[in-house]
PDB file of N, CA and C in Angstrom:
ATOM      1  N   UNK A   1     -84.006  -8.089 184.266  1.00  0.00           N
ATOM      2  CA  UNK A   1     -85.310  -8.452 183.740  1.00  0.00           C
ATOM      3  C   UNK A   1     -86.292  -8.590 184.912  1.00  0.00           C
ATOM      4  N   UNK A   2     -87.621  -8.117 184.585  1.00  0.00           N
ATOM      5  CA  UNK A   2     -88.566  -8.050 185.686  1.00  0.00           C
ATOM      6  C   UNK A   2     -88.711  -9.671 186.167  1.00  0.00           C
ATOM      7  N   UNK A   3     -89.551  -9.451 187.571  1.00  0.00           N
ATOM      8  CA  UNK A   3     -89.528 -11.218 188.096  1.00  0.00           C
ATOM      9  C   UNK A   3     -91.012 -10.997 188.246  1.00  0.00           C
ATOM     10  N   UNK A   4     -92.165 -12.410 188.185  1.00  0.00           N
ATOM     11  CA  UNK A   4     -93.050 -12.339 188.802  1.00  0.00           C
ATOM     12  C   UNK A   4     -93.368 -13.830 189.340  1.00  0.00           C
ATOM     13  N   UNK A   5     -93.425 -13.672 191.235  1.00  0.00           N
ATOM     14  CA  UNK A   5     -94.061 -15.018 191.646  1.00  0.00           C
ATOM     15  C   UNK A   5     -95.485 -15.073 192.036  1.00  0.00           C
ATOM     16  N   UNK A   6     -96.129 -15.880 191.502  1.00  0.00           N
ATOM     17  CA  UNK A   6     -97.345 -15.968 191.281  1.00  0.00           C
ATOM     18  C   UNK A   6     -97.712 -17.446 192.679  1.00  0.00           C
ATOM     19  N   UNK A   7     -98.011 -16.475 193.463  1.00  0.00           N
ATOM     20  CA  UNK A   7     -98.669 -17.200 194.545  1.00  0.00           C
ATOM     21  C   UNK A   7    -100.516 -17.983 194.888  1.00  0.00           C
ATOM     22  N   UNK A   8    -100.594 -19.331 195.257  1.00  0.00           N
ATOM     23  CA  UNK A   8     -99.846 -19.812 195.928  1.00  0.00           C
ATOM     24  C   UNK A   8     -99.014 -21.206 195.067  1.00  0.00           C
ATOM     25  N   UNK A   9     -99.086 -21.002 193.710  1.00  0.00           N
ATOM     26  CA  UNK A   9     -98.487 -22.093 193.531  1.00  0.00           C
ATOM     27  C   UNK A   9     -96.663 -22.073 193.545  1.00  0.00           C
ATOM     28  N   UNK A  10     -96.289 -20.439 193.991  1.00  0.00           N
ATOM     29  CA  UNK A  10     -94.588 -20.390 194.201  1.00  0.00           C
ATOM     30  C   UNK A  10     -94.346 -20.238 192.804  1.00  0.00           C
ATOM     31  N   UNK A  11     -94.916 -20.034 192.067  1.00  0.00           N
ATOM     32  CA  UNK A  11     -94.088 -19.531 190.693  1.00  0.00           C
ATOM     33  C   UNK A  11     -93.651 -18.671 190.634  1.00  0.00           C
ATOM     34  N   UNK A  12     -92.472 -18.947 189.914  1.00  0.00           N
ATOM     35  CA  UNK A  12     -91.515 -17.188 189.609  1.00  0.00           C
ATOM     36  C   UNK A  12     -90.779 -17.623 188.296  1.00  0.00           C
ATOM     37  N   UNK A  13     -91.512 -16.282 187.671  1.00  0.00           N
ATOM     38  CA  UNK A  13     -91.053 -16.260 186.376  1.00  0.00           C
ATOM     39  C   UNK A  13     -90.597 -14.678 186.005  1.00  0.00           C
ATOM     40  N   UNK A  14     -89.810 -14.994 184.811  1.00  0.00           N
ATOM     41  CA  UNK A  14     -89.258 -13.550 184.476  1.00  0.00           C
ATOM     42  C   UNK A  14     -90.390 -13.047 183.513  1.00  0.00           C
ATOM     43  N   UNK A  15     -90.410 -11.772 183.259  1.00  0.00           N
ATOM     44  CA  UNK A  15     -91.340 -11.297 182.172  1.00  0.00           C
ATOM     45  C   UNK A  15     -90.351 -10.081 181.413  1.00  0.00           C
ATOM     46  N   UNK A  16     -91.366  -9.950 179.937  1.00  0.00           N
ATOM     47  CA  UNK A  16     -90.458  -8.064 179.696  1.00  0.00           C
ATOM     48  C   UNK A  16     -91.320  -7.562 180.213  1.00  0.00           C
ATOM     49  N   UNK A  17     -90.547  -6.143 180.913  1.00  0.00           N
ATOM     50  CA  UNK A  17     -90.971  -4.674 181.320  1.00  0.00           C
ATOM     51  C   UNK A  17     -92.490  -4.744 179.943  1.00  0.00           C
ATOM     52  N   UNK A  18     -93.455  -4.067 180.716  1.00  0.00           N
ATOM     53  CA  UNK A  18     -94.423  -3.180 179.927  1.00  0.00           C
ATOM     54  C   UNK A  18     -95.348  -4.682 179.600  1.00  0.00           C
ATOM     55  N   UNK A  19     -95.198  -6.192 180.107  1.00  0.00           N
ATOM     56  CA  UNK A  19     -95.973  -6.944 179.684  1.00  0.00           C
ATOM     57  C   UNK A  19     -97.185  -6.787 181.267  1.00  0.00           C
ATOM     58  N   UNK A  20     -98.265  -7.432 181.159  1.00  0.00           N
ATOM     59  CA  UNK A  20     -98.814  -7.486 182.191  1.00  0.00           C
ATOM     60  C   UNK A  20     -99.099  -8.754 182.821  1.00  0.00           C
ATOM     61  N   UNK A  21     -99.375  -8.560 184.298  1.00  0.00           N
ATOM     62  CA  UNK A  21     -99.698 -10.213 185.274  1.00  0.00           C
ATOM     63  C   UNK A  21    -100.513 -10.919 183.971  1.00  0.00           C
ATOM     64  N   UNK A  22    -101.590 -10.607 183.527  1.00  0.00           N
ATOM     65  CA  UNK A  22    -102.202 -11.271 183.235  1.00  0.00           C
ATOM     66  C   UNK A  22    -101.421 -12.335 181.765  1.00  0.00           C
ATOM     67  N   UNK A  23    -101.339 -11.417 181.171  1.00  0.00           N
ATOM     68  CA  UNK A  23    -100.218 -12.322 179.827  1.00  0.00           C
ATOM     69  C   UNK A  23     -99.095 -13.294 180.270  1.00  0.00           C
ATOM     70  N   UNK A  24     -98.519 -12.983 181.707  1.00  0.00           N
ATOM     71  CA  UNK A  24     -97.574 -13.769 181.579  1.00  0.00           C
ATOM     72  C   UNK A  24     -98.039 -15.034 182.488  1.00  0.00           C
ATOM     73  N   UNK A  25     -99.294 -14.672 183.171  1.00  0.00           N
ATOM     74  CA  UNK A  25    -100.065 -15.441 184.123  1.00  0.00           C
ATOM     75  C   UNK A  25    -100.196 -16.795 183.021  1.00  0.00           C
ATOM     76  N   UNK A  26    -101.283 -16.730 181.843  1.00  0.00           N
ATOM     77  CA  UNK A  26    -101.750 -17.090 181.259  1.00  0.00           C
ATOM     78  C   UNK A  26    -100.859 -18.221 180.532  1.00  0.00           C
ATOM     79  N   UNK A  27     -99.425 -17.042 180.162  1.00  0.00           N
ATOM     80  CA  UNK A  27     -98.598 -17.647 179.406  1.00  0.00           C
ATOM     81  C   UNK A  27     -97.839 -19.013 180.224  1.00  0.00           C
ATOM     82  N   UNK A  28     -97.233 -18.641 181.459  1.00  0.00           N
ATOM     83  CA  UNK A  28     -97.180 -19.912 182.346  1.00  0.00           C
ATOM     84  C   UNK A  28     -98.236 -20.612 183.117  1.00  0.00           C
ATOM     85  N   UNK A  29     -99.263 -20.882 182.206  1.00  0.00           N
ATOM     86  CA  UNK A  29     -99.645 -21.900 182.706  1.00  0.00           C
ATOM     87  C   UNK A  29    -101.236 -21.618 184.024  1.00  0.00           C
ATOM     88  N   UNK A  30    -100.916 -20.356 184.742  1.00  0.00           N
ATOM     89  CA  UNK A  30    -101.509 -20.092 185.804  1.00  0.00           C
ATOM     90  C   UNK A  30    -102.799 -19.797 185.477  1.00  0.00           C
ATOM     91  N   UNK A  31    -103.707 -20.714 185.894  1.00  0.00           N
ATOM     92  CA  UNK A  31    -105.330 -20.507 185.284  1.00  0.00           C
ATOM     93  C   UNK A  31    -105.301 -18.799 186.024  1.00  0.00           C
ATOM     94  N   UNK A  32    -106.307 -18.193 185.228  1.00  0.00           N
ATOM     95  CA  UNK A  32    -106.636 -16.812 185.451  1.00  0.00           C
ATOM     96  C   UNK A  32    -108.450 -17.156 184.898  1.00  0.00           C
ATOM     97  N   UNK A  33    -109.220 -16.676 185.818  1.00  0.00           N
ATOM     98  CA  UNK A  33    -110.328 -17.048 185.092  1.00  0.00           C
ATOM     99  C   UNK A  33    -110.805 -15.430 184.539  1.00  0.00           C
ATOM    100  N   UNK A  34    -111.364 -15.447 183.426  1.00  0.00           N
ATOM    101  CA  UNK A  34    -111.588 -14.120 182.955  1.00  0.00           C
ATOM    102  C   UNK A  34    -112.950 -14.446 181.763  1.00  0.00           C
ATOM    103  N   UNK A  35    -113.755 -13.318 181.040  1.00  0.00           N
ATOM    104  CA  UNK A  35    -115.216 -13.692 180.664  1.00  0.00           C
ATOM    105  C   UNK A  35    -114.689 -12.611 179.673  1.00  0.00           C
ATOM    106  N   UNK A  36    -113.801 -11.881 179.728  1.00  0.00           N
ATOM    107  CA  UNK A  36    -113.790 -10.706 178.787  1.00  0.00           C
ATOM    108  C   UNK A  36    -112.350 -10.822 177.654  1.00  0.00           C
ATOM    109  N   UNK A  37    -111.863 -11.706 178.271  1.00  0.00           N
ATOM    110  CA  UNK A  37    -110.137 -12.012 177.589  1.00  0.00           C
ATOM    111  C   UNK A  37    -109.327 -10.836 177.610  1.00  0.00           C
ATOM    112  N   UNK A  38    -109.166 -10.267 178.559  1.00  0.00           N
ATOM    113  CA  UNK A  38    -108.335  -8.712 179.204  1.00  0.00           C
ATOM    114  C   UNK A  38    -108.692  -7.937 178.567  1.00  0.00           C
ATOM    115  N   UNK A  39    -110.034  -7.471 178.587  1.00  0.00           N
ATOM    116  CA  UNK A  39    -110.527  -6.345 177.898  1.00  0.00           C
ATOM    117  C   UNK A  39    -110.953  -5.223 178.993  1.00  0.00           C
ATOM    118  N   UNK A  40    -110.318  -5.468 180.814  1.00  0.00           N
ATOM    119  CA  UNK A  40    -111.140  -4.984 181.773  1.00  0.00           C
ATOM    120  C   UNK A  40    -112.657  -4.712 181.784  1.00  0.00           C
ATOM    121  N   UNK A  41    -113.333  -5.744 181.523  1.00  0.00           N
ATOM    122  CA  UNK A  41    -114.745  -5.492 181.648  1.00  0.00           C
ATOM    123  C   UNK A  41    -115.508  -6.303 182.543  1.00  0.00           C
ATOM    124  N   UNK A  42    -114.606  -7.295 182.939  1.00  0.00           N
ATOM    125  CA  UNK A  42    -115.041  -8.289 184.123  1.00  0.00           C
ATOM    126  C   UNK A  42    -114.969  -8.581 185.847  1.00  0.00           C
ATOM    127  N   UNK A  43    -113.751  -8.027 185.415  1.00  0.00           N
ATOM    128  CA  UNK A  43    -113.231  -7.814 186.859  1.00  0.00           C
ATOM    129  C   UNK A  43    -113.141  -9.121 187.602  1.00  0.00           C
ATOM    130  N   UNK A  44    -112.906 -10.213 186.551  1.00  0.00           N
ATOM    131  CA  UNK A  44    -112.360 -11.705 187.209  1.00  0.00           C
ATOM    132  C   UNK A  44    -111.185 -12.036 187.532  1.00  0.00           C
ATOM    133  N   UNK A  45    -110.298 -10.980 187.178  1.00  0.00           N
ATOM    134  CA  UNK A  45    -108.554 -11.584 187.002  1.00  0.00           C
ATOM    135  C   UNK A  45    -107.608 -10.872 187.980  1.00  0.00           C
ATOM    136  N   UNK A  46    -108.439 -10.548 188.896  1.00  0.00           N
ATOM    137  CA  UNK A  46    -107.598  -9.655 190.037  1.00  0.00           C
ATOM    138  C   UNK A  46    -106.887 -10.475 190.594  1.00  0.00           C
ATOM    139  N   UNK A  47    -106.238 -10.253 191.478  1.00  0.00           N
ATOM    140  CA  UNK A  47    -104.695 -11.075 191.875  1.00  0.00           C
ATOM    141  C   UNK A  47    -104.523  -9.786 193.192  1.00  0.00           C
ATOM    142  N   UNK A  48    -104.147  -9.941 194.172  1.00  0.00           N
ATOM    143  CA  UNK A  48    -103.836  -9.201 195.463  1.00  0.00           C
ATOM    144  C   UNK A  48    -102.627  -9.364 195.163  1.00  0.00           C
ATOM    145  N   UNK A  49    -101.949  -8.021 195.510  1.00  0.00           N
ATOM    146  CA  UNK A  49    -100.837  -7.506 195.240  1.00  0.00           C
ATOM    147  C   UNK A  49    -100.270  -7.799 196.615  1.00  0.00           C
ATOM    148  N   UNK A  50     -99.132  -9.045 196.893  1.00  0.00           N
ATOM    149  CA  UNK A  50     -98.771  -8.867 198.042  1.00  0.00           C
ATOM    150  C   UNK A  50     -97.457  -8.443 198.232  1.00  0.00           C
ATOM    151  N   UNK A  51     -96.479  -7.867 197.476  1.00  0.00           N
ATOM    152  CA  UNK A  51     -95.110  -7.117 197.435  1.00  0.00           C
ATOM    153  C   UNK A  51     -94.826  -6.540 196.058  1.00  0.00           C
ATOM    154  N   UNK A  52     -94.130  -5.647 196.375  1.00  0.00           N
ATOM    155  CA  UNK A  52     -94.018  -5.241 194.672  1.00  0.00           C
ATOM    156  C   UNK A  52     -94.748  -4.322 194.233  1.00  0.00           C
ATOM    157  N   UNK A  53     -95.472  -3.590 194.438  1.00  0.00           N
ATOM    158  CA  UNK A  53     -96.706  -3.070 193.752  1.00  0.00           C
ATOM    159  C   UNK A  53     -96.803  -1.535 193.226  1.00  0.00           C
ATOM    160  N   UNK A  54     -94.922  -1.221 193.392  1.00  0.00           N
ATOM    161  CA  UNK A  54     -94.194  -0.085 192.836  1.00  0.00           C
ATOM    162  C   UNK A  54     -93.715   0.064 191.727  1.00  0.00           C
ATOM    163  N   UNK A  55     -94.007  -1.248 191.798  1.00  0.00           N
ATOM    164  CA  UNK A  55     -93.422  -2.260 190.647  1.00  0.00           C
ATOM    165  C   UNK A  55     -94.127  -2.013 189.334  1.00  0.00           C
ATOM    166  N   UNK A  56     -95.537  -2.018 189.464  1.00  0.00           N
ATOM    167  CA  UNK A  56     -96.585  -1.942 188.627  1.00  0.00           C
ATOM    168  C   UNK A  56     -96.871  -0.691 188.130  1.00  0.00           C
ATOM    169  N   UNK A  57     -98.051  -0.578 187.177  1.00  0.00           N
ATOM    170  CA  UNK A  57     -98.115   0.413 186.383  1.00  0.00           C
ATOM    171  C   UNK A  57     -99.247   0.935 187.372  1.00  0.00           C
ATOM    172  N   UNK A  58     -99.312   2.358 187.367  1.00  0.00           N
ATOM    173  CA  UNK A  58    -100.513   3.189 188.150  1.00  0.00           C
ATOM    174  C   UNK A  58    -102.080   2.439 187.722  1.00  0.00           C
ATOM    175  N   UNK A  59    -102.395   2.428 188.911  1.00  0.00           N
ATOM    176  CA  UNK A  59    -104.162   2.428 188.414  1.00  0.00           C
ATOM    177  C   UNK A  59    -104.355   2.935 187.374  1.00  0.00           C
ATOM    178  N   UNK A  60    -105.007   2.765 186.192  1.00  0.00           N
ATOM    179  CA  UNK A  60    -105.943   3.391 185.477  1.00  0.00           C
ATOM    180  C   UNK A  60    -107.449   3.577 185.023  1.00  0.00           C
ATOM    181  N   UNK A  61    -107.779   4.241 184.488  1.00  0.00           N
ATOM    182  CA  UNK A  61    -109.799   3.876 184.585  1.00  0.00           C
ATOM    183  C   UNK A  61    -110.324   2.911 184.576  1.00  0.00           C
ATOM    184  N   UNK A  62    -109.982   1.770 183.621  1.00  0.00           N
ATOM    185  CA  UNK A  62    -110.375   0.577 183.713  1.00  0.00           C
ATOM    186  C   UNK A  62    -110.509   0.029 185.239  1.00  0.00           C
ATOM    187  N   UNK A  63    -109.671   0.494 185.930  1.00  0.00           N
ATOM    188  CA  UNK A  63    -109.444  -0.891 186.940  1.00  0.00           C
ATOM    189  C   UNK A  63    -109.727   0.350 188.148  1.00  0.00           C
ATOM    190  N   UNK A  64    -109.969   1.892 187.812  1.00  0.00           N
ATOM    191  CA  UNK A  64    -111.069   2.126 189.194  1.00  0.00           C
ATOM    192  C   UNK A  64    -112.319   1.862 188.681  1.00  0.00           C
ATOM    193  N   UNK A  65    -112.727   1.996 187.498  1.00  0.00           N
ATOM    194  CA  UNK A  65    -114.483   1.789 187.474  1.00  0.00           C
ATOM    195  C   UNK A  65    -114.875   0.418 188.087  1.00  0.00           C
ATOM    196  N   UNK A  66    -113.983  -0.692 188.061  1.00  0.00           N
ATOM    197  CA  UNK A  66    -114.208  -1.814 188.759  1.00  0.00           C
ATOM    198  C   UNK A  66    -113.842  -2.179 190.544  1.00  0.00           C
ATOM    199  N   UNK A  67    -112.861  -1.280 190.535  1.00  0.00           N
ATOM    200  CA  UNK A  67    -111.675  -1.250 192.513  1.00  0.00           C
ATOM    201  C   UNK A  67    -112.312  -0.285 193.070  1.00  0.00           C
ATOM    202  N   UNK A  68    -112.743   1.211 192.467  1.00  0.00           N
ATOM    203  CA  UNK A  68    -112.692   2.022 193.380  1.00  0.00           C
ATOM    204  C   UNK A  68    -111.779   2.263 194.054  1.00  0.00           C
ATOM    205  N   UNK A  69    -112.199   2.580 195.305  1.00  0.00           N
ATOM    206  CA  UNK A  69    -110.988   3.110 196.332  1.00  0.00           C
ATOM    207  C   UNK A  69    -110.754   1.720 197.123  1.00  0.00           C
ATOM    208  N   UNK A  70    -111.389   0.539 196.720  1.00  0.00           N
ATOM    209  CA  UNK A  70    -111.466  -0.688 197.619  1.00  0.00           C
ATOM    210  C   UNK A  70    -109.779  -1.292 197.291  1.00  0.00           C
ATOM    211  N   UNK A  71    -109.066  -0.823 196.299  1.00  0.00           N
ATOM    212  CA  UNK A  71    -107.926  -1.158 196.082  1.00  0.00           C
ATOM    213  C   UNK A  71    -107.053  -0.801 197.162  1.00  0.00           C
ATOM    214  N   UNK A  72    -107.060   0.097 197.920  1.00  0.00           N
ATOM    215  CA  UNK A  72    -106.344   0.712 198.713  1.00  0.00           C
ATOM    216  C   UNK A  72    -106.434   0.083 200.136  1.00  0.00           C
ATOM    217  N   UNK A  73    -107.700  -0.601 200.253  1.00  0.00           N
ATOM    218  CA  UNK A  73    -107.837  -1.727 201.414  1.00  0.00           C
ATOM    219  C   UNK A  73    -107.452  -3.126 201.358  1.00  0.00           C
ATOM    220  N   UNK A  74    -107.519  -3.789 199.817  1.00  0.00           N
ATOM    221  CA  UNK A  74    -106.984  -4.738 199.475  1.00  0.00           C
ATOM    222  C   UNK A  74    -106.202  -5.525 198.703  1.00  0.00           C
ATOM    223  N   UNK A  75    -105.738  -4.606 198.177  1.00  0.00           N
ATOM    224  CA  UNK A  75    -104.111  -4.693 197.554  1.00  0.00           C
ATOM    225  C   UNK A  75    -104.824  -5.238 196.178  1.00  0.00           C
ATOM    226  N   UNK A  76    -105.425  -5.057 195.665  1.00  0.00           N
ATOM    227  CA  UNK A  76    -105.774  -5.910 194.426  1.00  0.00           C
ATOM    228  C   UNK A  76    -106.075  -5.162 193.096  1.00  0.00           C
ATOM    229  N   UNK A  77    -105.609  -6.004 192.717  1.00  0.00           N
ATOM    230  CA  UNK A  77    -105.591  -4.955 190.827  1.00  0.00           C
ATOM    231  C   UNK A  77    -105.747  -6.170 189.532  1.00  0.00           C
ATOM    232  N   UNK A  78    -106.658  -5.354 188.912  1.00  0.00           N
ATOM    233  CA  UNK A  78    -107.052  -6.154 187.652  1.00  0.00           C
ATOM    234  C   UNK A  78    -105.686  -6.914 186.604  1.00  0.00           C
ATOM    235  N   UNK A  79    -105.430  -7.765 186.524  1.00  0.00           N
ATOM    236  CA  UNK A  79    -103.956  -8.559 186.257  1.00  0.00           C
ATOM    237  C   UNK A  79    -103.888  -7.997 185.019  1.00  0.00           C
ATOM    238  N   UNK A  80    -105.226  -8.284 184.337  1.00  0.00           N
ATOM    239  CA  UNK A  80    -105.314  -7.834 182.941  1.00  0.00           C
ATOM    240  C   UNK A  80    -104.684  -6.332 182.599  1.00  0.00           C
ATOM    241  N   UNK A  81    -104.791  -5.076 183.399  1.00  0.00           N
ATOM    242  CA  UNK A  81    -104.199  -3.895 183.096  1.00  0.00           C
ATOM    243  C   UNK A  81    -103.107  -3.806 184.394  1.00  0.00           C
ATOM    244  N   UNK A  82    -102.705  -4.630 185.223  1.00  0.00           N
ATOM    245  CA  UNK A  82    -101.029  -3.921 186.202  1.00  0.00           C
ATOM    246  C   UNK A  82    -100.258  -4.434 185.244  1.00  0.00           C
ATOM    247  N   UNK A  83     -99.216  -3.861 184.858  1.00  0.00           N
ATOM    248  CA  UNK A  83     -98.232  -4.068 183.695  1.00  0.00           C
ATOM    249  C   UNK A  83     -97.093  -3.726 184.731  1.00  0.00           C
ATOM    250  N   UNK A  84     -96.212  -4.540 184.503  1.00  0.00           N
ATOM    251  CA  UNK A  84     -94.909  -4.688 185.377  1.00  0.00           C
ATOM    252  C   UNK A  84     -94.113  -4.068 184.869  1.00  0.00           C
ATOM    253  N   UNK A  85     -93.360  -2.920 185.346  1.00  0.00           N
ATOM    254  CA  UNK A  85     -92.359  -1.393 184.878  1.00  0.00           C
ATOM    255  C   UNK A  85     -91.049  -2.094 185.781  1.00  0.00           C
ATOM    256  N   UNK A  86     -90.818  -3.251 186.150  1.00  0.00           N
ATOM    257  CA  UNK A  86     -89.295  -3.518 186.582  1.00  0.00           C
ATOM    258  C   UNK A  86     -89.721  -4.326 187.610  1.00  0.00           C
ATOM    259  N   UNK A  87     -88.049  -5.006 188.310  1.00  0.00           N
ATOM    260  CA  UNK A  87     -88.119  -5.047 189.520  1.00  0.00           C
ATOM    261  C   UNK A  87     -88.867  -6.807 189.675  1.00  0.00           C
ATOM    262  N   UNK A  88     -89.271  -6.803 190.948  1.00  0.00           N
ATOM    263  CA  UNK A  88     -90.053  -8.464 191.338  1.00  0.00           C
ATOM    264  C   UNK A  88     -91.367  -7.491 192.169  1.00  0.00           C
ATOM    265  N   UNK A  89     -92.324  -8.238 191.835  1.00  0.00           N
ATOM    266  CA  UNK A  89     -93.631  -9.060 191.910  1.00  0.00           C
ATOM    267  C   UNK A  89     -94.316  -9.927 192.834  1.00  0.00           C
ATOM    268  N   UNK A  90     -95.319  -9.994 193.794  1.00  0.00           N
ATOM    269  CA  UNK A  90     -95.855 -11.161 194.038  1.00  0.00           C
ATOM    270  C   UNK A  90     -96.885 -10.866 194.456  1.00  0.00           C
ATOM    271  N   UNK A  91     -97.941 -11.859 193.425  1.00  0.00           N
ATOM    272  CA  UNK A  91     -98.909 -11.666 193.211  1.00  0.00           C
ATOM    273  C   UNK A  91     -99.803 -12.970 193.563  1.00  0.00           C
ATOM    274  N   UNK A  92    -100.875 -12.731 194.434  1.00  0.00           N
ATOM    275  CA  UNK A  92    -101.782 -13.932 195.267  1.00  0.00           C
ATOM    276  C   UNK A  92    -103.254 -13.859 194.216  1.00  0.00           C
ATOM    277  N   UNK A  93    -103.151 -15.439 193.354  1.00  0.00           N
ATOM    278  CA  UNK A  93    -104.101 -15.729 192.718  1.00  0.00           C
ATOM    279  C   UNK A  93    -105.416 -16.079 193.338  1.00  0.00           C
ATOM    280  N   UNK A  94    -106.312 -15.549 193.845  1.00  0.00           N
ATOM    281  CA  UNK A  94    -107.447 -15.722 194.729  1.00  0.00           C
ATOM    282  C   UNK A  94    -107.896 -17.225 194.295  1.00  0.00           C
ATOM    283  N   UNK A  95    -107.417 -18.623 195.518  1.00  0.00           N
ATOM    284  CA  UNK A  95    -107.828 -19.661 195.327  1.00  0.00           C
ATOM    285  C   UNK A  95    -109.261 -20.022 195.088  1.00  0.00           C
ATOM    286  N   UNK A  96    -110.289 -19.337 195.462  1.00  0.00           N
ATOM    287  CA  UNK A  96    -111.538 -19.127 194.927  1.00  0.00           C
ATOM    288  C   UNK A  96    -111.767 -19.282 193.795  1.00  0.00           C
ATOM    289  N   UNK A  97    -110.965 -18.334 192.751  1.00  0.00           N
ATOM    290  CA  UNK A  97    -111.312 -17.997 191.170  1.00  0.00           C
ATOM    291  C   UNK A  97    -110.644 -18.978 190.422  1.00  0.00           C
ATOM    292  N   UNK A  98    -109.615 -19.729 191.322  1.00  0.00           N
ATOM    293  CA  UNK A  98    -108.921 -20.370 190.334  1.00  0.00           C
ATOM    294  C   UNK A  98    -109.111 -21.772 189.479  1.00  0.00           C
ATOM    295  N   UNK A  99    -109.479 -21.376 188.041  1.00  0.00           N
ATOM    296  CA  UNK A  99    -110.013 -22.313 187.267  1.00  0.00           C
ATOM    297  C   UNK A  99    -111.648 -22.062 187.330  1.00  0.00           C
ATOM    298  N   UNK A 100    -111.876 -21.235 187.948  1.00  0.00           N
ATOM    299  CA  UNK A 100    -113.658 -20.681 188.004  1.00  0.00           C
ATOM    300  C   UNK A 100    -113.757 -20.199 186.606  1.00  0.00           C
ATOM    301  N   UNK A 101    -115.275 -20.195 185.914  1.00  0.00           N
ATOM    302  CA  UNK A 101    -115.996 -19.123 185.429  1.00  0.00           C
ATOM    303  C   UNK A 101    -114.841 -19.170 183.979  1.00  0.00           C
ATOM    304  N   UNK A 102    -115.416 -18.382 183.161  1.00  0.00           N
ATOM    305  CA  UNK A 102    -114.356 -18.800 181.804  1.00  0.00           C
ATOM    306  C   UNK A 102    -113.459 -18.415 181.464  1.00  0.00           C
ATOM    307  N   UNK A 103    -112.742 -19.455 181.113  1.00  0.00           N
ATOM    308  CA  UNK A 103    -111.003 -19.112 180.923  1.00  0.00           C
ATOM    309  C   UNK A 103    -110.360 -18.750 179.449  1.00  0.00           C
ATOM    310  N   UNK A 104    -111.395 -18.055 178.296  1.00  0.00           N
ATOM    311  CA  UNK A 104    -111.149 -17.746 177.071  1.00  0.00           C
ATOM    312  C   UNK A 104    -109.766 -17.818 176.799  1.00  0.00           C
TER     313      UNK A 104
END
């Protein structure tokens, strides 16, 4: 079963394959601040990908019309669309956002 630790509070939790950071973020507990409720239209729920990130599901449109190519400099992907395809995870909740701005 897939793993995800959700940094910096050291969480590690299991998820199913094909769920995404953001659902299981949400689901344990881990404020995610977001304005759109994972509809990728906000671009509040990014999370820096700091291992794992083979792990995840490919970029898709949603999350270049918001990353661009800036993903490739900073490891970061919209939580709401990386969907975890196996394996472990770890993912850095930008202490900035956390509990910012609305948490629908």
């Amino acid at each position: 079963m897939p793993r995800i630790r959700f940094e910096p509070m050291r969480l590690e939790v299991e998820c199913a394959e094909g769920e995404s950071l953001f659902e299981v973020a949400r689901r344990n507990g881990v404020p995610v601040a977001t304005a759109c409720v994972a509809k990728a239209n906000c671009g509040l729920c990014r999370m820096k990908i700091l291992s794992g990130e083979e792990n995840l599901s490919p970029l898709g449109p949603p999350e270049r019309k918001h990353l661009g190519n800036v993903y490739y400099l900073t490891k970061e992907r919209l939580s709401c669309q990386a969907r975890v395809l196996g394996g472990e995870v770890v993912a850095l909740v930008p202490i900035e956002r956390l509990g910012r701005g609305p948490t629908r």
